[in-house]
N, C-alpha and C. Protein backbone atom coordinates (compact mmCIF):
# COMPACT_ATOMS: atom_id res chain seq x y z
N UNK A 1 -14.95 201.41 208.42
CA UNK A 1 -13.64 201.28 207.79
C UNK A 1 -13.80 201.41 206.27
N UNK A 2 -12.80 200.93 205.61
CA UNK A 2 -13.15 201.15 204.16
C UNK A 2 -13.50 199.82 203.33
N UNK A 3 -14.45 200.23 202.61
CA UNK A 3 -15.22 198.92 202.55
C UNK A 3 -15.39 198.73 200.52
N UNK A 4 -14.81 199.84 200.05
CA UNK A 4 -14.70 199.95 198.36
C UNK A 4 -13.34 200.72 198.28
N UNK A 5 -12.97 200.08 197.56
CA UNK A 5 -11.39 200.72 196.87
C UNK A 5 -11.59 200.64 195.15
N UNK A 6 -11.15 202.33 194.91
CA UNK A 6 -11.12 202.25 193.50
C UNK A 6 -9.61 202.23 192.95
N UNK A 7 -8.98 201.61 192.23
CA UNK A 7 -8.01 201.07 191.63
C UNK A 7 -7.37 201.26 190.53
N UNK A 8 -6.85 202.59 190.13
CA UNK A 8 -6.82 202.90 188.91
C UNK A 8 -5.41 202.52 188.46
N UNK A 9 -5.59 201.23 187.35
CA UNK A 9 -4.20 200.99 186.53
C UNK A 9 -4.20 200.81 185.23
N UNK A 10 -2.92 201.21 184.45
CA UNK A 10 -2.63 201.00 183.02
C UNK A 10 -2.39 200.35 182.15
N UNK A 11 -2.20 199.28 182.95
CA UNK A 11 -1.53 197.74 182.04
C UNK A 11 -0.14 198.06 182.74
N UNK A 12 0.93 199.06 182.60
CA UNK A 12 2.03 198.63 183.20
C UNK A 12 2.48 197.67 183.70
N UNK A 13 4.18 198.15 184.47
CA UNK A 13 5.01 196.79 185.28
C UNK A 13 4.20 197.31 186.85
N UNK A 14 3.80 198.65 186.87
CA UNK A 14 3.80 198.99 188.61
C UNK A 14 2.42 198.84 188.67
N UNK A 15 1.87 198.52 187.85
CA UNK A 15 0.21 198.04 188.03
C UNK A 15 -0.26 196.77 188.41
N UNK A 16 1.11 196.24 188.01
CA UNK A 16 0.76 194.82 188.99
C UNK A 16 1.02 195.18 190.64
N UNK A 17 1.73 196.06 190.78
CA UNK A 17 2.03 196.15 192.17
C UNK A 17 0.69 196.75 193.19
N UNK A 18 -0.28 197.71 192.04
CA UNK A 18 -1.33 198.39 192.66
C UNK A 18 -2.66 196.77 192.47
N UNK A 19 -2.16 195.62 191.64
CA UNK A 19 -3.40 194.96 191.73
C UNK A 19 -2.93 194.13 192.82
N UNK A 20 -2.07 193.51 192.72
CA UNK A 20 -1.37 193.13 194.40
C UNK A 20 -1.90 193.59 195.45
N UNK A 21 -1.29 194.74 195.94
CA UNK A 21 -1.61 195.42 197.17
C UNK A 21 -2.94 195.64 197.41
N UNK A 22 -3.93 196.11 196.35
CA UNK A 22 -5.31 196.40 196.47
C UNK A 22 -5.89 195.01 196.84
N UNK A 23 -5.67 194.02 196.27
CA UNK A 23 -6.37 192.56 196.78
C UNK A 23 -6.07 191.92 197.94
N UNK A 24 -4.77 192.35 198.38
CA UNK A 24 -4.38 191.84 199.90
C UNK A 24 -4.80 193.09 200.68
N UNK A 25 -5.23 194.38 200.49
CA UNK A 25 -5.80 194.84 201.29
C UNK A 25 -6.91 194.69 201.03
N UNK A 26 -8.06 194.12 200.46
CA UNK A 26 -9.25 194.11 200.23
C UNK A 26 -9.71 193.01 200.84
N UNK A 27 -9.03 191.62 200.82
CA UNK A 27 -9.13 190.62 201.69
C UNK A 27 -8.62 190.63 203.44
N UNK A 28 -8.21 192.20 203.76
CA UNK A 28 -7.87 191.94 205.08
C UNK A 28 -9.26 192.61 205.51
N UNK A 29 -9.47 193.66 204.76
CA UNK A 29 -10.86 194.48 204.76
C UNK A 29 -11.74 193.56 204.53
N UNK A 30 -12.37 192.76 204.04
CA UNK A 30 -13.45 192.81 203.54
C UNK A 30 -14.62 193.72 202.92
N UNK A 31 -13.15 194.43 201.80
CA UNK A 31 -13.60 195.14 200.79
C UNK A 31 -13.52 194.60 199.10
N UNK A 32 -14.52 195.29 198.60
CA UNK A 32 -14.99 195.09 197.03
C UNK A 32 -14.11 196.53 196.48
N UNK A 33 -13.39 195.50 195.11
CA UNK A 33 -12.81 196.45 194.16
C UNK A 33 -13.07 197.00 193.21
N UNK A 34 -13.24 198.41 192.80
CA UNK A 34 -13.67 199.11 191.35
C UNK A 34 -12.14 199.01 190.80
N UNK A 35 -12.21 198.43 189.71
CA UNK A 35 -10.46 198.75 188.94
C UNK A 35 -11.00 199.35 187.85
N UNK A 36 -10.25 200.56 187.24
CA UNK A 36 -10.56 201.56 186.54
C UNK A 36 -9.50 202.04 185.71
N UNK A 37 -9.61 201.93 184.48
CA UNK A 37 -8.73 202.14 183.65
C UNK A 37 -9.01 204.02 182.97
N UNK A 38 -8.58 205.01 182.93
CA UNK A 38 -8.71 206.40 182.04
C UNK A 38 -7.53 206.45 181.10
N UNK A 39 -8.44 206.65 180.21
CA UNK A 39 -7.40 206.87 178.49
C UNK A 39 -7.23 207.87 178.46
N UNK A 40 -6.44 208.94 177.55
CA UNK A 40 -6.54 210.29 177.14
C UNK A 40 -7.31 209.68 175.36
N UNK A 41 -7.97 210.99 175.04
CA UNK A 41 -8.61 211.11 174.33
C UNK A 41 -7.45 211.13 173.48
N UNK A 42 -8.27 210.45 171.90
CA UNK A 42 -7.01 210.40 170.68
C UNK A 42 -6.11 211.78 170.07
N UNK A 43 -5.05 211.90 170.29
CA UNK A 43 -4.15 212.88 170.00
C UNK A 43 -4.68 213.56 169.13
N UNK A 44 -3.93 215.00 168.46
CA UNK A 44 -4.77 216.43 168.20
C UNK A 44 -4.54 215.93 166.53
N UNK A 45 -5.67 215.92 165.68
CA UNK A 45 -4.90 215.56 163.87
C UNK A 45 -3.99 216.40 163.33
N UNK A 46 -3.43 215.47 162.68
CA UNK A 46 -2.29 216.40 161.36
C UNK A 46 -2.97 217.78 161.11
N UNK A 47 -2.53 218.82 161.05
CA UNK A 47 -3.05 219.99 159.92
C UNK A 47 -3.04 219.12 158.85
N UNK A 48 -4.16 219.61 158.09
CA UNK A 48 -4.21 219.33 156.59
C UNK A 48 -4.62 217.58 156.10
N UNK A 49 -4.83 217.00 157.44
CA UNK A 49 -5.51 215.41 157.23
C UNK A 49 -7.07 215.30 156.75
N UNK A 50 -7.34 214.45 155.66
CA UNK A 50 -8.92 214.32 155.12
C UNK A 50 -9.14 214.11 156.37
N UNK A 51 -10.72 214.87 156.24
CA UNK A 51 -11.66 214.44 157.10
C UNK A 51 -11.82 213.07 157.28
N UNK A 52 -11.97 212.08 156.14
CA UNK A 52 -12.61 210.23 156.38
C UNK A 52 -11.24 209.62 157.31
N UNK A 53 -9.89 210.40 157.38
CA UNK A 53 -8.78 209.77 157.84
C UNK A 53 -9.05 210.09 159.19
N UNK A 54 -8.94 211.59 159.15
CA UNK A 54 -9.37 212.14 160.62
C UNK A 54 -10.14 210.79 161.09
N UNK A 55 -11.42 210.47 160.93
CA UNK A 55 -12.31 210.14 161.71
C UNK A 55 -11.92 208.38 162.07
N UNK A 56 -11.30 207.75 160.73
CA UNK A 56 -11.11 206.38 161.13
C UNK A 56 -9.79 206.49 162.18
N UNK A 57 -9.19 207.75 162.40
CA UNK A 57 -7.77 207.54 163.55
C UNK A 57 -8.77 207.48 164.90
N UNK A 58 -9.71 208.07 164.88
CA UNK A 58 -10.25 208.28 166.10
C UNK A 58 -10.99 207.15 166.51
N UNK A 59 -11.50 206.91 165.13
CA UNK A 59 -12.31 205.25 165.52
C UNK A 59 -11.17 204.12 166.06
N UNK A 60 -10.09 203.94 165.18
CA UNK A 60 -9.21 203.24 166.03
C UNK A 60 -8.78 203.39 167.02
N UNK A 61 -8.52 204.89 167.59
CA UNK A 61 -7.71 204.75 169.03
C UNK A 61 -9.11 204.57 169.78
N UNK A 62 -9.99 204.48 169.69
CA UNK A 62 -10.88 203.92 170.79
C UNK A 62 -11.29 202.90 170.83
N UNK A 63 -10.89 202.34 169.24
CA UNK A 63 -10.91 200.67 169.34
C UNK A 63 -9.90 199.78 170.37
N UNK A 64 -8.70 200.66 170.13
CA UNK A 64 -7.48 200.02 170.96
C UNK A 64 -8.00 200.59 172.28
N UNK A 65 -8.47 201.65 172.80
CA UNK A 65 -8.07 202.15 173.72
C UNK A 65 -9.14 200.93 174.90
N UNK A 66 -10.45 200.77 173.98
CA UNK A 66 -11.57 199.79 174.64
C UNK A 66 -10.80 198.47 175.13
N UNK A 67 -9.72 197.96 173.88
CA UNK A 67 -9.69 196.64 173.87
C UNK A 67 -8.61 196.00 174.89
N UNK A 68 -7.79 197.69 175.26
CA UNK A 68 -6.79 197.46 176.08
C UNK A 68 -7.20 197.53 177.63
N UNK A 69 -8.24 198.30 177.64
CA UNK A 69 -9.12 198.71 178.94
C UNK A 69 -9.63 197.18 179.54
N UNK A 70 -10.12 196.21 178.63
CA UNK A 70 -10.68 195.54 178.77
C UNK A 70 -10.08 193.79 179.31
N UNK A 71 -8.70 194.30 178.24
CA UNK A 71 -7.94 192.80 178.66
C UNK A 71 -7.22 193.43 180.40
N UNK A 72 -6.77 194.47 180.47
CA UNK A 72 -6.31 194.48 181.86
C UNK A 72 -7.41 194.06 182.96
N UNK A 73 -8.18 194.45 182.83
CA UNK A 73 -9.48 194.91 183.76
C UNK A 73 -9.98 193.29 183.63
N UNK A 74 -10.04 192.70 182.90
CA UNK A 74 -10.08 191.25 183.15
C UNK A 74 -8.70 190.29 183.80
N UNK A 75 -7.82 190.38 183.71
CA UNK A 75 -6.66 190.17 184.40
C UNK A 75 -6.87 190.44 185.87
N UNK A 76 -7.59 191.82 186.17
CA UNK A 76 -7.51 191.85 187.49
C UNK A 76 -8.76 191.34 187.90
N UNK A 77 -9.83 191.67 187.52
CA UNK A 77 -10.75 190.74 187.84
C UNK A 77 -10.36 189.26 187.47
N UNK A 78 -9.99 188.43 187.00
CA UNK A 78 -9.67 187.51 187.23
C UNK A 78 -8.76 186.72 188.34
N UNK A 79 -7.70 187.63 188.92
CA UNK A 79 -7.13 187.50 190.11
C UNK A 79 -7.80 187.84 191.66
N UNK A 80 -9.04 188.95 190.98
CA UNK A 80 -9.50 189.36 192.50
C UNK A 80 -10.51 188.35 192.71
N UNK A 81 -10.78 187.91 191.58
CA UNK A 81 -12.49 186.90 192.07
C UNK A 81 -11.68 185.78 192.44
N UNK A 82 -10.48 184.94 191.75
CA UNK A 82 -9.89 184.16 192.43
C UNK A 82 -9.45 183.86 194.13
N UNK A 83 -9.25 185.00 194.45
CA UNK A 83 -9.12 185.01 195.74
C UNK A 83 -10.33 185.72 197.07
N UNK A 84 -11.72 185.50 195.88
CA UNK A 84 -12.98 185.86 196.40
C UNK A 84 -12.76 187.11 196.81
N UNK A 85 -12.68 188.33 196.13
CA UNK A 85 -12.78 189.73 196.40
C UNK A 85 -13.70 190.16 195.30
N UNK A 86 -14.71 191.12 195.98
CA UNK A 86 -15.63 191.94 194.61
C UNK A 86 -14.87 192.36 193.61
N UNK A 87 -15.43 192.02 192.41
CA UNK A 87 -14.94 193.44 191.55
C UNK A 87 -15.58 193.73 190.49
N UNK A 88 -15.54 194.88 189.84
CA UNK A 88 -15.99 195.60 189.27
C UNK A 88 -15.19 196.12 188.28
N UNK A 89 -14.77 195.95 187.01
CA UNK A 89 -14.46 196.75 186.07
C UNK A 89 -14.55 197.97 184.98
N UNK A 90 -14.06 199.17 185.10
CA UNK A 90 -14.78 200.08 184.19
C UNK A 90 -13.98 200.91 183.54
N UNK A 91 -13.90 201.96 182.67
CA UNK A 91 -13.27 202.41 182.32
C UNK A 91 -13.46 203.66 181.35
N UNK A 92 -12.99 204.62 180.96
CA UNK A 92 -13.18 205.36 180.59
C UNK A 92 -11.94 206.40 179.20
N UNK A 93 -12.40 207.43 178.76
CA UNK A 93 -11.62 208.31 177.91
C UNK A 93 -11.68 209.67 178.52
N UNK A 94 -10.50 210.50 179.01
CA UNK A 94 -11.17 211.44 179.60
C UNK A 94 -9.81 212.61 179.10
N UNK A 95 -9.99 214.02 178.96
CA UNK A 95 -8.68 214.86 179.29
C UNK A 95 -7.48 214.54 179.85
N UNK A 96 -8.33 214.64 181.36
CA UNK A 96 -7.31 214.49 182.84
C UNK A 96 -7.00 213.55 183.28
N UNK A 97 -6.52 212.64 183.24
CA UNK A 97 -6.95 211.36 183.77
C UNK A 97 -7.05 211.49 185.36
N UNK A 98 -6.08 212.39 186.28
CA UNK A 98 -6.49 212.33 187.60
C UNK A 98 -8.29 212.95 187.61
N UNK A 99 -8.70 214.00 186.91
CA UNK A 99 -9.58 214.46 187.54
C UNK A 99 -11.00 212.67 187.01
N UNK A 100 -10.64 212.40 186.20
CA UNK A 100 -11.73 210.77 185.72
C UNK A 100 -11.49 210.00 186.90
N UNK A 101 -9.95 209.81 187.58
CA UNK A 101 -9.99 209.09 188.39
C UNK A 101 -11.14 209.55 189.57
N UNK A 102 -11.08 210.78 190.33
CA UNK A 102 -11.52 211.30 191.29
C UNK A 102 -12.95 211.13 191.14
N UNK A 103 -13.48 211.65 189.88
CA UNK A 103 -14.94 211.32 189.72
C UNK A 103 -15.53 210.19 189.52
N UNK A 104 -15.06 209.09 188.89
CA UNK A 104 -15.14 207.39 189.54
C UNK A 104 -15.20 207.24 190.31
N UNK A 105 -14.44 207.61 191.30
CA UNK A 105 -14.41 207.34 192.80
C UNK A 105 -15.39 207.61 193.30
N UNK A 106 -16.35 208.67 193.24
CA UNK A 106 -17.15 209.76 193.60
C UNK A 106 -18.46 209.01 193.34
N UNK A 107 -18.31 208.60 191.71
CA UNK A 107 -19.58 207.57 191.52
C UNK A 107 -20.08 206.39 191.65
N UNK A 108 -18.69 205.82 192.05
CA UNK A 108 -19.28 204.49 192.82
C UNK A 108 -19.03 204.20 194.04
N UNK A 109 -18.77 205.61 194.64
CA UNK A 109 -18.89 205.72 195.88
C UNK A 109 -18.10 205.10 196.75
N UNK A 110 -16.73 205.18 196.51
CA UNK A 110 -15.48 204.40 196.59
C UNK A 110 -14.95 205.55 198.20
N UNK A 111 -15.01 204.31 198.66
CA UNK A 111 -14.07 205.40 200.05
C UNK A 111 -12.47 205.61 200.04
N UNK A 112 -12.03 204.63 199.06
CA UNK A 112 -10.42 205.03 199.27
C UNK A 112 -10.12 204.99 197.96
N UNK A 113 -8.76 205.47 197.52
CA UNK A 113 -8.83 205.07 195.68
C UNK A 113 -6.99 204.66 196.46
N UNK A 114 -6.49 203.58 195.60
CA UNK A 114 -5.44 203.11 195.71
C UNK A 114 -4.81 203.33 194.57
N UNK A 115 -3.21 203.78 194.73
CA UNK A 115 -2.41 203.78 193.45
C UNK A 115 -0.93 203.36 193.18
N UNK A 116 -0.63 203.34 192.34
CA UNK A 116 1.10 203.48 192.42
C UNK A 116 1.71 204.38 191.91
N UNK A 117 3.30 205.23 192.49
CA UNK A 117 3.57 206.24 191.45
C UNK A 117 4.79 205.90 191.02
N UNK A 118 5.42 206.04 190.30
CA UNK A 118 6.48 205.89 189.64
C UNK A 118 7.78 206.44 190.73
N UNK A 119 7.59 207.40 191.70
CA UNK A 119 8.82 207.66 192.63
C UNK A 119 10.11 208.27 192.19
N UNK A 120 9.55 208.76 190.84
CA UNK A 120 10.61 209.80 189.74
C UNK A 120 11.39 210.61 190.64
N UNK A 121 11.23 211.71 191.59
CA UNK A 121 11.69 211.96 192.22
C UNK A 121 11.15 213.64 191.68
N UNK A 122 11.91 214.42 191.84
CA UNK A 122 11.41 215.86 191.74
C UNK A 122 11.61 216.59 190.51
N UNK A 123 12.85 215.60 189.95
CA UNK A 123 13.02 216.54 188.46
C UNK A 123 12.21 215.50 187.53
N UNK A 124 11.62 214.31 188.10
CA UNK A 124 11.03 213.36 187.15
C UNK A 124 9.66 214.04 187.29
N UNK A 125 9.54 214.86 188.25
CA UNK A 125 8.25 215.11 188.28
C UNK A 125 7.76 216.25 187.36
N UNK A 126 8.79 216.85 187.47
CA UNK A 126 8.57 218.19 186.91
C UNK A 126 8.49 217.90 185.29
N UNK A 127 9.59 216.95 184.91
CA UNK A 127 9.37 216.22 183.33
C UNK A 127 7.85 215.79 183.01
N UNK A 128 7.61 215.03 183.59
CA UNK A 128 6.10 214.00 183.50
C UNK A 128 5.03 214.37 184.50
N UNK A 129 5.04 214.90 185.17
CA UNK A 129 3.87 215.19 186.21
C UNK A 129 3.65 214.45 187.19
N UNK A 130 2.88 214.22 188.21
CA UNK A 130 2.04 213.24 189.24
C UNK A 130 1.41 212.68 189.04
N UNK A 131 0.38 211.61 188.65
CA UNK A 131 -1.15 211.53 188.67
C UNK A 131 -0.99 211.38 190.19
N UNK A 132 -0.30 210.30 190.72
CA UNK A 132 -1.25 210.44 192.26
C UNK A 132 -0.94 211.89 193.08
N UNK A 133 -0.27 212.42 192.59
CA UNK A 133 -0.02 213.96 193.72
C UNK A 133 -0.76 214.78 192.87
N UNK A 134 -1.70 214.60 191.52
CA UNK A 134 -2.41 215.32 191.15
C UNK A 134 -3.90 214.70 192.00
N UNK A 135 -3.82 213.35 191.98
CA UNK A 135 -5.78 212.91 192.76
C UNK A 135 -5.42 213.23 194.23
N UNK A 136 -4.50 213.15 195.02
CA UNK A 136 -4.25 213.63 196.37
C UNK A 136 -4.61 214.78 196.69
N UNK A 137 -4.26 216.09 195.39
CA UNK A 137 -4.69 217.34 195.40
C UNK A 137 -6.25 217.85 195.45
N UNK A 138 -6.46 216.55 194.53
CA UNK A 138 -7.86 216.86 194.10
C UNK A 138 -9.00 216.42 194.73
N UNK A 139 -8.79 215.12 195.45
CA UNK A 139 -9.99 214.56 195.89
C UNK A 139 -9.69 214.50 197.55
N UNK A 140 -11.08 214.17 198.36
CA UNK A 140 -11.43 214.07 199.44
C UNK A 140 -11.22 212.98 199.71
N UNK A 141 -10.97 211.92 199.36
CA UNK A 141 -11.52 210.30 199.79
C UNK A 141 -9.63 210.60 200.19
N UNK A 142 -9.60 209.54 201.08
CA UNK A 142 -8.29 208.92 201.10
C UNK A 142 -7.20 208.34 200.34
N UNK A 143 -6.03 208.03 200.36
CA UNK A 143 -5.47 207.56 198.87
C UNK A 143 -4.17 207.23 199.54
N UNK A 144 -4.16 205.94 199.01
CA UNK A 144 -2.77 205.04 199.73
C UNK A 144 -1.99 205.01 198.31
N UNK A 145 -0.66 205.93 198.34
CA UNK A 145 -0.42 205.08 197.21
C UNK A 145 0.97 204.43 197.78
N UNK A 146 1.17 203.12 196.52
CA UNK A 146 2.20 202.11 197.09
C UNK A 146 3.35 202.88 196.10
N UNK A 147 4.51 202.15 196.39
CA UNK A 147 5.59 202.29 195.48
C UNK A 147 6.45 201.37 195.07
């Protein structure tokens, strides 16, 4: 059965719903959780920004981007160990964020990846995109997502 679920959330309102669901299915399983946070890399610079500015924007958004990775990912680890479920926190900066999700999965060898989607509908989609109908596309493992 499935015995690792990877968990990818943002801090959001519907990320509580994916740390929810992932811990009550992990306790019916007697499965261990990877929760996994992917950033996009810091936005493209001004034309015409100093170089020393350039570089401290970049140092900050990965200051924030670490510090935000870190308080969620403790939140949920703090709820999953509460109710005695593995977990594992990690996180990353990537382009894509579906394709970071898929390869997390891949590396810690996660048999299912769990998500939530927003349920925009078709013209919301077309505005903003998928992530989970982009990792559905992309990956092999299974993928429950809630709504």
């Amino acid at each position: 059965m499935f015995r690792h679920l990877l968990v990818p959330i943002d801090g959001s309102e519907l990320s509580e719903r994916a740390i929810e669901g992932s811990i009550q299915l992990a306790e019916q399983l007697g499965a261990s959780i990877t929760g996994f946070v992917a950033e996009p890399f810091a936005p493209l610079p001004t034309p015409g920004a100093a170089p020393a500015l350039l570089r401290q924007e970049a140092v900050d958004h990965d200051a924030i981007t670490e510090a935000h990775a870190h308080e969620i990912l403790a939140r949920f680890e703090a709820r999953a160990r509460a109710r005695g479920v593995p977990f594992v926190g990690r996180h990353t900066q990537a382009p894509r964020v579906d394709h970071a999700i898929i390869a997390e999965a891949e590396a810690q060898g996660c048999d299912m990846i769990v998500m939530v989607t927003h349920g925009r509908g078709a013209f919301g989609e077309f505005l903003f995109g998928s992530q989970s109908k982009a990792v559905l596309s992309g990956s092999k493992l299974p993928l429950l997502v809630l709504h």
